[in-house]
Each structure stands twice: as C-alpha cells, then as structure tokens.
PDB file of N, CA and C in Angstrom:
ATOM      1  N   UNK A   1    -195.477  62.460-100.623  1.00  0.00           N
ATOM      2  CA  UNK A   1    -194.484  61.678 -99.926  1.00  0.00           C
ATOM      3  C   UNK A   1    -194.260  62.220 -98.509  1.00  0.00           C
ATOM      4  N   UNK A   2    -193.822  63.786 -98.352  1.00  0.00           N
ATOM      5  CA  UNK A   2    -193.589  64.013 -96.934  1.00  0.00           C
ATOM      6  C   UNK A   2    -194.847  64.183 -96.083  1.00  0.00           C
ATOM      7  N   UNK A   3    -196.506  63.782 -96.516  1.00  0.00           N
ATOM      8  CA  UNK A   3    -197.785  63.411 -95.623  1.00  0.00           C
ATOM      9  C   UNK A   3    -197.606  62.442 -95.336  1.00  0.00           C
ATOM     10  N   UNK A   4    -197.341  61.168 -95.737  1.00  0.00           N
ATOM     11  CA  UNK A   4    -196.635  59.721 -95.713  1.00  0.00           C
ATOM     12  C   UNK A   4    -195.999  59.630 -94.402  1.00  0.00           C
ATOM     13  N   UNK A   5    -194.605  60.305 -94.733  1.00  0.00           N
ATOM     14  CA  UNK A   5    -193.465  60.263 -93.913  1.00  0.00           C
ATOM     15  C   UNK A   5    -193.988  60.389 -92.651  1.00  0.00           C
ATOM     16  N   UNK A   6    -194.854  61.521 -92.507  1.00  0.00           N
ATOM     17  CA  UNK A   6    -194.291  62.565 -91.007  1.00  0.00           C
ATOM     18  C   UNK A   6    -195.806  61.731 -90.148  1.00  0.00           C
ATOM     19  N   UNK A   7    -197.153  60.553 -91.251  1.00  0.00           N
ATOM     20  CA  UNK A   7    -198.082  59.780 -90.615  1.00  0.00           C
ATOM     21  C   UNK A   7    -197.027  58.765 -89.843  1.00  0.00           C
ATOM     22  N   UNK A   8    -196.339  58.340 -90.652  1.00  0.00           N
ATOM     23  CA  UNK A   8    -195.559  57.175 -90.075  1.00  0.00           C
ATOM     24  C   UNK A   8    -194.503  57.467 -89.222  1.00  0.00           C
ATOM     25  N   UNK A   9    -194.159  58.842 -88.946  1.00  0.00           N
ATOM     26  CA  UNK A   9    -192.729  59.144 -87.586  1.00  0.00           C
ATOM     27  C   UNK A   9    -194.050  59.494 -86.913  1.00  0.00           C
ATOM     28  N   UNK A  10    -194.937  59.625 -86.945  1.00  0.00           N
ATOM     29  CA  UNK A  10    -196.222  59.976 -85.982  1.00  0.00           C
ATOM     30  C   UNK A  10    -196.944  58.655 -85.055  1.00  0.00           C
ATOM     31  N   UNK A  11    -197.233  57.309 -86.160  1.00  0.00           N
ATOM     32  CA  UNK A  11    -196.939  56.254 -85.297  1.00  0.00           C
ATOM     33  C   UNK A  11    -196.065  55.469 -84.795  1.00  0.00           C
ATOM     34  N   UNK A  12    -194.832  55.848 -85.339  1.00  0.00           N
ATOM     35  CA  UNK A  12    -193.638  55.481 -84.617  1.00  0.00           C
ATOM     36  C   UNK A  12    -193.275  55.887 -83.650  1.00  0.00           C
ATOM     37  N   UNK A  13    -193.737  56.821 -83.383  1.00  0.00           N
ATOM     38  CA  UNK A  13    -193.492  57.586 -81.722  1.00  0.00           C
ATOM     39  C   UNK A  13    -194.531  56.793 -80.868  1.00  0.00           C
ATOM     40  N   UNK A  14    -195.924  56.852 -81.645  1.00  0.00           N
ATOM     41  CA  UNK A  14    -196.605  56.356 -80.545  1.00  0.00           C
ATOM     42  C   UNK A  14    -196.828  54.800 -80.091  1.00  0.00           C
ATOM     43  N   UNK A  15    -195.858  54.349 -80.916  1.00  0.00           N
ATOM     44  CA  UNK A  15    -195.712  53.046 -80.519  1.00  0.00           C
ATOM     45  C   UNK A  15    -194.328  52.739 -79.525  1.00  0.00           C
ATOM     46  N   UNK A  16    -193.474  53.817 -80.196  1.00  0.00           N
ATOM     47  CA  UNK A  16    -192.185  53.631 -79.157  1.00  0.00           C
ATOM     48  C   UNK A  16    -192.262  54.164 -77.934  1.00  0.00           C
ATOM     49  N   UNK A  17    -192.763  55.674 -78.080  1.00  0.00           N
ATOM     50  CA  UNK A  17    -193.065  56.174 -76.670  1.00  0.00           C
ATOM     51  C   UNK A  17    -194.267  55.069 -75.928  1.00  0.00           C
ATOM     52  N   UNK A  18    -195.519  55.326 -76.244  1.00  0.00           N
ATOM     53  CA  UNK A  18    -196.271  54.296 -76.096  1.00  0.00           C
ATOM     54  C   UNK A  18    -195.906  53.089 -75.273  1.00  0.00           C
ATOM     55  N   UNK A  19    -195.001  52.506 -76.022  1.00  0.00           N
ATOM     56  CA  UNK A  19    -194.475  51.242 -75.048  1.00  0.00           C
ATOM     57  C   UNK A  19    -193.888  51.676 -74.503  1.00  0.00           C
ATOM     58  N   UNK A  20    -192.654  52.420 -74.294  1.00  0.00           N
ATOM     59  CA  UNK A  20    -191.518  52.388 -73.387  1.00  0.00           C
ATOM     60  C   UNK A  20    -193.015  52.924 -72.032  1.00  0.00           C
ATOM     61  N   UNK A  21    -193.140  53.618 -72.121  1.00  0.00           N
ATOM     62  CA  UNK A  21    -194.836  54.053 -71.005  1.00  0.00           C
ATOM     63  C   UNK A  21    -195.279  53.049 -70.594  1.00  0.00           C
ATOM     64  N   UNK A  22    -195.803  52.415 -71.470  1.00  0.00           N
ATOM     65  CA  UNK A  22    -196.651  50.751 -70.595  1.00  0.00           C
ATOM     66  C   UNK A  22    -195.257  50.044 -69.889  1.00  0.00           C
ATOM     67  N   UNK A  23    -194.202  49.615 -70.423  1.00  0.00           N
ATOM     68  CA  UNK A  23    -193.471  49.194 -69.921  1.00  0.00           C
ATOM     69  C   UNK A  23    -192.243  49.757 -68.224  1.00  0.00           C
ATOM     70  N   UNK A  24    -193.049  51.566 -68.507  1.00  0.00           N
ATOM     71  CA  UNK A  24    -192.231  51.914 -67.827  1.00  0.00           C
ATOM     72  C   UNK A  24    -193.856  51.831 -66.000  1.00  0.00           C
ATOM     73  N   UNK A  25    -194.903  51.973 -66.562  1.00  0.00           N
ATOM     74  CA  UNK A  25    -196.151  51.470 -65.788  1.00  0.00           C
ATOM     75  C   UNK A  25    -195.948  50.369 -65.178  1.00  0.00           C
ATOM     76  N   UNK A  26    -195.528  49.416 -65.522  1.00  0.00           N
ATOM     77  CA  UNK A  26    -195.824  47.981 -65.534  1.00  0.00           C
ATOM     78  C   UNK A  26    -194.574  47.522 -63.889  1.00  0.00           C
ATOM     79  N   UNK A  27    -193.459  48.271 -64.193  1.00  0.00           N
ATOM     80  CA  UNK A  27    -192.111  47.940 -63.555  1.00  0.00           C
ATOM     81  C   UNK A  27    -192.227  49.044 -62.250  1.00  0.00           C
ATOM     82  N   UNK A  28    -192.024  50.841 -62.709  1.00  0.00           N
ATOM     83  CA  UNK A  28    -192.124  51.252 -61.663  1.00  0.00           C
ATOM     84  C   UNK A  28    -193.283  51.808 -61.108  1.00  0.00           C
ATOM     85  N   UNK A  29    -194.330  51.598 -61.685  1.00  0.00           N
ATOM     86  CA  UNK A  29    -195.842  51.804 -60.909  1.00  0.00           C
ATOM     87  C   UNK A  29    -196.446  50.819 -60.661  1.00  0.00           C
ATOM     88  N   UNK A  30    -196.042  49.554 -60.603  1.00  0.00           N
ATOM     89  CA  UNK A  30    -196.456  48.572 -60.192  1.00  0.00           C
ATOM     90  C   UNK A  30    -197.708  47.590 -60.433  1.00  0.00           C
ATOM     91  N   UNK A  31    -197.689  47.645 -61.984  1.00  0.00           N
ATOM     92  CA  UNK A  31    -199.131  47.192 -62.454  1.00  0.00           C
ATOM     93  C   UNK A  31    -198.979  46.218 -63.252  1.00  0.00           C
ATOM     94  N   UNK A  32    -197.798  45.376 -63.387  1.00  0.00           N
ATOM     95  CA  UNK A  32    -197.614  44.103 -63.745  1.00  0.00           C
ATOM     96  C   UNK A  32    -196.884  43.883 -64.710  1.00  0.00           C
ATOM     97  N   UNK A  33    -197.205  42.555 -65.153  1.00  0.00           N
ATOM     98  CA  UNK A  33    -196.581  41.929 -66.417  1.00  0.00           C
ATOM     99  C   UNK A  33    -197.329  42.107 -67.461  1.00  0.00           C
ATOM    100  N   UNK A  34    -198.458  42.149 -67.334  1.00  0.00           N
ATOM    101  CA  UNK A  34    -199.900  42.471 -69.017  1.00  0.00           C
ATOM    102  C   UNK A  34    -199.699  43.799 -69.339  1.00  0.00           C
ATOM    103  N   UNK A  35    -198.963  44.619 -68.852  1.00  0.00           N
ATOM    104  CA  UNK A  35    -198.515  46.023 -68.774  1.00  0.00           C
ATOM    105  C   UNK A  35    -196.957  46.195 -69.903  1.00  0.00           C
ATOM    106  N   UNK A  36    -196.362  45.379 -68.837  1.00  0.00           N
ATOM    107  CA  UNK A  36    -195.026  45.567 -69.602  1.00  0.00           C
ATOM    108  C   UNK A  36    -195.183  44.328 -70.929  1.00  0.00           C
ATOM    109  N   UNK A  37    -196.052  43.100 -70.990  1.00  0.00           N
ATOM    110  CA  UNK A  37    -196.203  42.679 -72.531  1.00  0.00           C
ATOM    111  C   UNK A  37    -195.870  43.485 -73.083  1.00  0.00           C
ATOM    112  N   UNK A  38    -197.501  44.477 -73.220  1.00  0.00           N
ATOM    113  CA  UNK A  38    -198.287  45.346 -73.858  1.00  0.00           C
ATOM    114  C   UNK A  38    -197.167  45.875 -74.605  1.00  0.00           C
ATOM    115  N   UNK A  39    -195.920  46.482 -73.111  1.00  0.00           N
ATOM    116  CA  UNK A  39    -195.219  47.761 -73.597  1.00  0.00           C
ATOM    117  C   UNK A  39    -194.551  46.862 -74.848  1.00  0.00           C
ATOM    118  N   UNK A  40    -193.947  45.896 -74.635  1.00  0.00           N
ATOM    119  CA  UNK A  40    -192.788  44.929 -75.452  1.00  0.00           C
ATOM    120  C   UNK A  40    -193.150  44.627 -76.770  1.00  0.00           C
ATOM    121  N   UNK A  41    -194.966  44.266 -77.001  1.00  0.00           N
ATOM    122  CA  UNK A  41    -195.510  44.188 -78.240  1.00  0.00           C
ATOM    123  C   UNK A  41    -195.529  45.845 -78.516  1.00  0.00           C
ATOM    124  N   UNK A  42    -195.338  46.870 -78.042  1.00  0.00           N
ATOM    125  CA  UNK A  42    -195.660  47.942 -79.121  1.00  0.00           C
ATOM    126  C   UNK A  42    -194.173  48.287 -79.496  1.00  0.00           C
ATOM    127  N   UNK A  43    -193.452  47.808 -78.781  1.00  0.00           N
ATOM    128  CA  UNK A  43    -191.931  48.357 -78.949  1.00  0.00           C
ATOM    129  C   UNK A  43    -191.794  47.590 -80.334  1.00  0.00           C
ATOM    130  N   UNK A  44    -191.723  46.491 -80.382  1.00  0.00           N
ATOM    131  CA  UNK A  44    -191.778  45.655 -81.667  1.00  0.00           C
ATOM    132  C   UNK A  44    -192.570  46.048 -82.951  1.00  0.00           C
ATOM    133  N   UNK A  45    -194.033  46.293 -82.933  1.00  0.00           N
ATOM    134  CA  UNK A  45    -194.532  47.691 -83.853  1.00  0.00           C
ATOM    135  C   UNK A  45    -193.785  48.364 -84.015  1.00  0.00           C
ATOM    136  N   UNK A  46    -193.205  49.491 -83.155  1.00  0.00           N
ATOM    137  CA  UNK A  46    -192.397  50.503 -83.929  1.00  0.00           C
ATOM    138  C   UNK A  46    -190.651  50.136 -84.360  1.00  0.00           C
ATOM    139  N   UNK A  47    -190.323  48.794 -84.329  1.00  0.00           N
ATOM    140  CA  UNK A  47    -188.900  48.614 -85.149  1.00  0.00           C
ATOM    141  C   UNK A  47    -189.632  48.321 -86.549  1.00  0.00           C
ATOM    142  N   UNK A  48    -190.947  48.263 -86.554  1.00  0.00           N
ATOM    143  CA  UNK A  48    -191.251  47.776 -88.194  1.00  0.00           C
ATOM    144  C   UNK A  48    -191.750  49.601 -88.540  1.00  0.00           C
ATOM    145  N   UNK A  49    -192.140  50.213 -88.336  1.00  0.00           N
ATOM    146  CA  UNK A  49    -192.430  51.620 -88.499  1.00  0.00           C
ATOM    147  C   UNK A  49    -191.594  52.023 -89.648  1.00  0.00           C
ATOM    148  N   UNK A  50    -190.055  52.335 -89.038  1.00  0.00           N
ATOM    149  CA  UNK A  50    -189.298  52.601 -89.863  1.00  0.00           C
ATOM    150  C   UNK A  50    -188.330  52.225 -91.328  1.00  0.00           C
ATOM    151  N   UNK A  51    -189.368  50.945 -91.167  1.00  0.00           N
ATOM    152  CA  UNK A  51    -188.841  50.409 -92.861  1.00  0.00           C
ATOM    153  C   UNK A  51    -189.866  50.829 -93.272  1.00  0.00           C
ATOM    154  N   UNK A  52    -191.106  51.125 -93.398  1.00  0.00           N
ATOM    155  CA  UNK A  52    -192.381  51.629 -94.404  1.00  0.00           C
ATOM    156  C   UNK A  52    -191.662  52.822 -95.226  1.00  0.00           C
ATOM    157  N   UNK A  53    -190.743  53.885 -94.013  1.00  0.00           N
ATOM    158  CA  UNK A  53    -190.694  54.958 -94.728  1.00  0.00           C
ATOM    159  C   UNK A  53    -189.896  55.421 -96.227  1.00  0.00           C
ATOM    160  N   UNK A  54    -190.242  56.319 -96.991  1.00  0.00           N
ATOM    161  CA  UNK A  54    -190.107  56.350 -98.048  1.00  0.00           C
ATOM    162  C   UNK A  54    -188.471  56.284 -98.712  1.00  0.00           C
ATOM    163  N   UNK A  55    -188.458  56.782 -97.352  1.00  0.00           N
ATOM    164  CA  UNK A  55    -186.612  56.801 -97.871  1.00  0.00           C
ATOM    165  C   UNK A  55    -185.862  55.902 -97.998  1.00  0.00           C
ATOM    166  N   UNK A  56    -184.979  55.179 -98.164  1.00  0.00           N
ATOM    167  CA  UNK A  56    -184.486  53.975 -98.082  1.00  0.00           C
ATOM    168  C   UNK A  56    -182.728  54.316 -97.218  1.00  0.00           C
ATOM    169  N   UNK A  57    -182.856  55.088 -96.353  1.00  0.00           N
ATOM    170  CA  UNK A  57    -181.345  55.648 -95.478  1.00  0.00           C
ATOM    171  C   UNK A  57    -181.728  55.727 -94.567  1.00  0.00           C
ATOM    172  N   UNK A  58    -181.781  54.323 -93.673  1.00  0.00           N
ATOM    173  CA  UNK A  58    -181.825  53.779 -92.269  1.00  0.00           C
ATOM    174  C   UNK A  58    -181.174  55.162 -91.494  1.00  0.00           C
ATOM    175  N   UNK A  59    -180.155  55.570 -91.517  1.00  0.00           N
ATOM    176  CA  UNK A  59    -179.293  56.156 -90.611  1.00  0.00           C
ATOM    177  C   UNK A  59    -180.141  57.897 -90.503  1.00  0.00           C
ATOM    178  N   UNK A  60    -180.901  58.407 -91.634  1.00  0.00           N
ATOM    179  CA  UNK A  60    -181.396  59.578 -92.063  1.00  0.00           C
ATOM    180  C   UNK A  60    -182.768  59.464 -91.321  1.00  0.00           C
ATOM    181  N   UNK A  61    -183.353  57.835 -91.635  1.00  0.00           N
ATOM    182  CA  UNK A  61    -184.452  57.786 -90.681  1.00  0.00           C
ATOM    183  C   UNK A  61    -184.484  58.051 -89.466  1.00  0.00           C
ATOM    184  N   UNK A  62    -184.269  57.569 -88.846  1.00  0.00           N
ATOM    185  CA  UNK A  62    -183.489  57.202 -87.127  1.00  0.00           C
ATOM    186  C   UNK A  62    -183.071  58.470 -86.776  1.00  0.00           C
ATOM    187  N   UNK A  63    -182.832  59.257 -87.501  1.00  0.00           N
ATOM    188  CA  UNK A  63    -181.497  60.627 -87.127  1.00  0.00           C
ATOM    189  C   UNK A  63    -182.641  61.790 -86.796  1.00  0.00           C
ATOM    190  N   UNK A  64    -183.981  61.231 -88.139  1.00  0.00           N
ATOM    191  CA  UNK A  64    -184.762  62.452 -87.764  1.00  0.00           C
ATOM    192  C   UNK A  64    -185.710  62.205 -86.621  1.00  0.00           C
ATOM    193  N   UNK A  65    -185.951  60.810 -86.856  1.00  0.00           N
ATOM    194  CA  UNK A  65    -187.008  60.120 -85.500  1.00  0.00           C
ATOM    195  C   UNK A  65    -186.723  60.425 -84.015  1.00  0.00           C
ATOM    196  N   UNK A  66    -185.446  60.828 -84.219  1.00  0.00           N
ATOM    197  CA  UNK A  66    -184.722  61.136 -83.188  1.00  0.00           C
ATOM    198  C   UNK A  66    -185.419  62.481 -82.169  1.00  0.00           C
ATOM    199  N   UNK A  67    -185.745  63.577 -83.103  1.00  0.00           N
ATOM    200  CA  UNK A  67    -186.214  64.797 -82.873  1.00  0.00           C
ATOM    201  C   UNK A  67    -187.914  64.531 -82.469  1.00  0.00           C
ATOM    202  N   UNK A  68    -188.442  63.585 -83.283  1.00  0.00           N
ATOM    203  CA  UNK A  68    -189.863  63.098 -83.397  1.00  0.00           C
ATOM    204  C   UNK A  68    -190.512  63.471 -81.984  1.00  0.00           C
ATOM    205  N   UNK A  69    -189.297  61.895 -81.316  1.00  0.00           N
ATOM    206  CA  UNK A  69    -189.456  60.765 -80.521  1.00  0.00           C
ATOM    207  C   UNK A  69    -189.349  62.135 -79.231  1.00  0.00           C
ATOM    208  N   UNK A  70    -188.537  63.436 -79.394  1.00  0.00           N
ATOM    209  CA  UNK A  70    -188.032  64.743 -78.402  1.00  0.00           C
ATOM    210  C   UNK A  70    -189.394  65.297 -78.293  1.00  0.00           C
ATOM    211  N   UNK A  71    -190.108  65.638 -79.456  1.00  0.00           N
ATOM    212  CA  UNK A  71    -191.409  66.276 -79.114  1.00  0.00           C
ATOM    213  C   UNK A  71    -192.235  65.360 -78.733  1.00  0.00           C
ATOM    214  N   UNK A  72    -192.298  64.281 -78.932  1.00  0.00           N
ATOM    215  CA  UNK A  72    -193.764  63.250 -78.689  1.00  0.00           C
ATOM    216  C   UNK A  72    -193.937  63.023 -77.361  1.00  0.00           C
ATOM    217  N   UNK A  73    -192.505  62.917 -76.488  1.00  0.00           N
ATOM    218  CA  UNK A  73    -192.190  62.203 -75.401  1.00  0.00           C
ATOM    219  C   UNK A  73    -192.957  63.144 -74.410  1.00  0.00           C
ATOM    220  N   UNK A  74    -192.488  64.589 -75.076  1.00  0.00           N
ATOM    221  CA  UNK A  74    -192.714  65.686 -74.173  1.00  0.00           C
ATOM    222  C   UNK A  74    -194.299  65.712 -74.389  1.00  0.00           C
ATOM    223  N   UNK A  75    -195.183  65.730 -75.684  1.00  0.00           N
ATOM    224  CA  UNK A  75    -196.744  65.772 -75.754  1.00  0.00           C
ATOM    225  C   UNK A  75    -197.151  64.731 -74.941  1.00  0.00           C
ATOM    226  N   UNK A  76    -196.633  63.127 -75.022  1.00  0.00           N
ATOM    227  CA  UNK A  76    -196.897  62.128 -74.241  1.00  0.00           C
ATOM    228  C   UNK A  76    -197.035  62.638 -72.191  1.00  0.00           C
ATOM    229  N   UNK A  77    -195.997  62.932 -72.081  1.00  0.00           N
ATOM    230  CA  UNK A  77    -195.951  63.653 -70.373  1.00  0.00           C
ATOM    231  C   UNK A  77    -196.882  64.314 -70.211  1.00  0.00           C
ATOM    232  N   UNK A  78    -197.288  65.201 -71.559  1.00  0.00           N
ATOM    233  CA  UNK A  78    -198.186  66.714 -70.679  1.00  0.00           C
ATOM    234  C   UNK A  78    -200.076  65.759 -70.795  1.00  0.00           C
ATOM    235  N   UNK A  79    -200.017  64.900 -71.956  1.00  0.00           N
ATOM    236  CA  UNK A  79    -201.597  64.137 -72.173  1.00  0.00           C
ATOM    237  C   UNK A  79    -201.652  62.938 -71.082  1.00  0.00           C
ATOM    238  N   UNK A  80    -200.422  62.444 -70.372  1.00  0.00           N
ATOM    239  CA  UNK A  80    -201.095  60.891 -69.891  1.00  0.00           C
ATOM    240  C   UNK A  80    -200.146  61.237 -68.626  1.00  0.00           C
ATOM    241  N   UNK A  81    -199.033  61.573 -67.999  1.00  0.00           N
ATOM    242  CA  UNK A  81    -198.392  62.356 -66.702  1.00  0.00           C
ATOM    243  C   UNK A  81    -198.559  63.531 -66.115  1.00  0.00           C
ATOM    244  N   UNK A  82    -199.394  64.774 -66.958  1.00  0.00           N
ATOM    245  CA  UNK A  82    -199.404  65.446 -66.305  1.00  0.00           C
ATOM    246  C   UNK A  82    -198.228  66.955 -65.829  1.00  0.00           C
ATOM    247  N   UNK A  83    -197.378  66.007 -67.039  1.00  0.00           N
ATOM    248  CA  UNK A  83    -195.884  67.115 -67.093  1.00  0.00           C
ATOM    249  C   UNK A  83    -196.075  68.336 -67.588  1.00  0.00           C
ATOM    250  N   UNK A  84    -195.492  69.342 -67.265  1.00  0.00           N
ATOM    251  CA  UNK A  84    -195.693  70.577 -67.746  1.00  0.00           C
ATOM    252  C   UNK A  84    -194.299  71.287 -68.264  1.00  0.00           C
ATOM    253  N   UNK A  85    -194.192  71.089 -69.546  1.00  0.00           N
ATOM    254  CA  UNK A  85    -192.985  71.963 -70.131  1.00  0.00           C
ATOM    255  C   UNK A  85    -193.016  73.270 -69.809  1.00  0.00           C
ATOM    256  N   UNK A  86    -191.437  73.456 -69.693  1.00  0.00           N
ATOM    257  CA  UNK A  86    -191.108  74.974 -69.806  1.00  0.00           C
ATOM    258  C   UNK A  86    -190.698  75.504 -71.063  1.00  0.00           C
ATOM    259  N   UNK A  87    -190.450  76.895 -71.056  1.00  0.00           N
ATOM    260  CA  UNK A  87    -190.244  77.370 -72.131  1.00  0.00           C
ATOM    261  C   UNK A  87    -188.634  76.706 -73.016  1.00  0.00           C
ATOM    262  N   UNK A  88    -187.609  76.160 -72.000  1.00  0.00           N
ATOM    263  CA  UNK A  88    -186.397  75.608 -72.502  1.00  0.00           C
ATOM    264  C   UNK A  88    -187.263  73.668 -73.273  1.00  0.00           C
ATOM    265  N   UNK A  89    -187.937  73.698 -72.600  1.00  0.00           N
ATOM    266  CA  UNK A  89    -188.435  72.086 -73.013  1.00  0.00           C
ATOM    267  C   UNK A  89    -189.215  72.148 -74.465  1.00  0.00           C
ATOM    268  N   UNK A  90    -189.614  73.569 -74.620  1.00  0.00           N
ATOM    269  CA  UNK A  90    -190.744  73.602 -75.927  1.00  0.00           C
ATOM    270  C   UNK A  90    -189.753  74.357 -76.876  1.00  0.00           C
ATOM    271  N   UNK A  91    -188.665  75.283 -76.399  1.00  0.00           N
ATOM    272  CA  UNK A  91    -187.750  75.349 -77.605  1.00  0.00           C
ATOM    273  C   UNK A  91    -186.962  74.323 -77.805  1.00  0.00           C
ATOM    274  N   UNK A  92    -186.700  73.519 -77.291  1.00  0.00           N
ATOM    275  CA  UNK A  92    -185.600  72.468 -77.820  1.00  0.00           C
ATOM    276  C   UNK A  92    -186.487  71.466 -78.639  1.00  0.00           C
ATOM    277  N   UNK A  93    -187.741  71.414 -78.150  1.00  0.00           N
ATOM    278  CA  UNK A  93    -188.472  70.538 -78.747  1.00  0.00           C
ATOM    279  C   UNK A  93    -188.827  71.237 -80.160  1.00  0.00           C
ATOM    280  N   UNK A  94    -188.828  71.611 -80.731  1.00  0.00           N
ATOM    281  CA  UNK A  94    -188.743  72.980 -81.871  1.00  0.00           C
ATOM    282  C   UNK A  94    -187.700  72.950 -82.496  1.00  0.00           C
ATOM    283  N   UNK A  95    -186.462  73.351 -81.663  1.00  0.00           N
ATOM    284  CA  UNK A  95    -185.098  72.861 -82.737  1.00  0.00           C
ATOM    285  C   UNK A  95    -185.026  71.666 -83.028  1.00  0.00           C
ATOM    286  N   UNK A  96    -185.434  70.508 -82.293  1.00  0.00           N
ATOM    287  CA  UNK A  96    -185.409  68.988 -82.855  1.00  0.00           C
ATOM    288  C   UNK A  96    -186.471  69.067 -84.164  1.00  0.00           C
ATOM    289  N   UNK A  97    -187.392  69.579 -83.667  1.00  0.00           N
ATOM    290  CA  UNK A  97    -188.490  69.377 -84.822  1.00  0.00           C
ATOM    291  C   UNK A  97    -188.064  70.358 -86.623  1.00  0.00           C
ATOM    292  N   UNK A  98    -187.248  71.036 -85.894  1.00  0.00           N
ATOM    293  CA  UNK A  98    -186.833  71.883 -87.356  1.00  0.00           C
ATOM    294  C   UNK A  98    -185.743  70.648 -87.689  1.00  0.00           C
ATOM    295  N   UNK A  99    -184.702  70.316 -86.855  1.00  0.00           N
ATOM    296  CA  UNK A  99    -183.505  69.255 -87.758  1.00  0.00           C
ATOM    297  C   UNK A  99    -184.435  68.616 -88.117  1.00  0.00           C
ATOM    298  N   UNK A 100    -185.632  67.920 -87.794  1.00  0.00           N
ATOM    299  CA  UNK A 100    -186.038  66.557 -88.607  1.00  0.00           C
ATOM    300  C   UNK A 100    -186.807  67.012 -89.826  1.00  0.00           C
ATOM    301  N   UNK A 101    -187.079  68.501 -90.209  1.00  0.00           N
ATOM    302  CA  UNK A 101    -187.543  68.793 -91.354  1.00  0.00           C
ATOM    303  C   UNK A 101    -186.407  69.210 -92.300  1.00  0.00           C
ATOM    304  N   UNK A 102    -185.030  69.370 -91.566  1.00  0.00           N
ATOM    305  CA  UNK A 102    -184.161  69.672 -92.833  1.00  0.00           C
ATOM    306  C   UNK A 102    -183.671  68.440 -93.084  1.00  0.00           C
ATOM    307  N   UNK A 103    -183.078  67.501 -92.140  1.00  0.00           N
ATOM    308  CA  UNK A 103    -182.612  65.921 -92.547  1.00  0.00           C
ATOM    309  C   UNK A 103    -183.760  65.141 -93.491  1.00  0.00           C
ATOM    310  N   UNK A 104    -185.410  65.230 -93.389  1.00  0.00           N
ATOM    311  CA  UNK A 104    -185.878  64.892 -94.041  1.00  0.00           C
ATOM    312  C   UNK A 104    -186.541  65.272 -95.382  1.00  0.00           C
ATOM    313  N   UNK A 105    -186.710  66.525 -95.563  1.00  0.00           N
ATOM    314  CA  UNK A 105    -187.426  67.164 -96.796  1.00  0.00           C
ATOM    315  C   UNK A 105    -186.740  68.208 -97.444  1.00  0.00           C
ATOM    316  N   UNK A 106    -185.601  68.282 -97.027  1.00  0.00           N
ATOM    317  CA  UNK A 106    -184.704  69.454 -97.764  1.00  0.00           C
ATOM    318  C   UNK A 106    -184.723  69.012 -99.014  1.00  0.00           C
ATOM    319  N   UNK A 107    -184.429  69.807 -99.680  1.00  0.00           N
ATOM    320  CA  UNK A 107    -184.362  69.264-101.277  1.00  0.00           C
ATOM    321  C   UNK A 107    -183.152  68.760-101.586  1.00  0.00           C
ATOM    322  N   UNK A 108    -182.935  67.690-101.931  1.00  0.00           N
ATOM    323  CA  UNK A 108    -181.577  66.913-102.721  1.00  0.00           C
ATOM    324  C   UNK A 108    -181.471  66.485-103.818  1.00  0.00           C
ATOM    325  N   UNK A 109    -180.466  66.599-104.256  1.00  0.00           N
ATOM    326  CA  UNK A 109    -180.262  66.352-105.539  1.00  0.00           C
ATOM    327  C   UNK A 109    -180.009  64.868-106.045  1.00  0.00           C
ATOM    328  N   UNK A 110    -180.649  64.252-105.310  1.00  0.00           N
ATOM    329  CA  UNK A 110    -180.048  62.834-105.276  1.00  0.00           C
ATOM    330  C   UNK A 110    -181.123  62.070-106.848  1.00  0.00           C
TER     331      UNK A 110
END
C-alpha cells in the first residue's frame, strides 16, 4: 500500500508542479496559450491523482501532498530552472518530507 501511495503523490506533483510550470511558461516567459492549455490540462490530471489514493481522508491526503508538492517544487527548479537550494531549502524540504511520512504511514489503529 505505502509503494502505491508515495507512486501516486509522485505523479501528483508532477502533474501539479508540472502544470503550474507550463502555465507559469506560457504567461511570464512568453510562449503562449498551447503552453498554458498544456499547463490547465495537467492541473486537471492532478485533482484526479488524489482520489486513487488508498486512503479515503481527503484532508490527510492534501495535508501530506502538501510536503510532496515542498520537495518536488524544489527538485522541479534545480532539473528544468536551474535553481540551486541551500542548505535551509533542503532541510525544510526534509522536515516536510518526514510530516508526510508520519501523517501518512504511521501506524493507526483505525
């Protein structure tokens, strides 16, 4: 179940980051409207992302995607912008990534 999970917060990033990118290409780098589609159809992919996942607690999803969406954004900058984290950008990205392993796989008694 949590190989599942963490495939699908994996394309949910790259469809949300992903688009918000094409869309953010399209407006302030100046490369059109087939750009910002693009971005609008992937944004729409990733609102369906998060019903696949196993859990059925919208609010638990979202809460951890949250942290996902902190590291991806930052891998996204350094593979396709060129951004270069600092050491405060790769620990925070780390504490997000630890909350989304205790909000999601802690053990519950549920």
């Amino acid at each position: 179940m949590a190989a599942r999970s963490i495939a699908l917060f994996l394309a949910a990033a790259l469809f949300e980051i992903g688009g918000a990118w094409l869309v953010w290409q399209g407006v302030r780098e100046h490369r059109g409207w087939a750009w910002i589609g693009a971005g609008v159809l992937a944004l729409g992919v990733y609102g369906f992302a998060a019903t696949l996942q196993p859990d059925a607690h919208f609010g638990r999803i979202l809460a951890a995607y949250g942290g996902v969406f902190v590291a991806g954004s930052l891998a996204w900058g350094m593979a396709l912008d060129g951004y270069r984290p600092d050491r405060w950008d790769v620990i925070g990205a780390l504490v997000c990534l630890s909350g989304v392993a205790v909000i999601m796989y802690a053990p519950r008694g549920e």
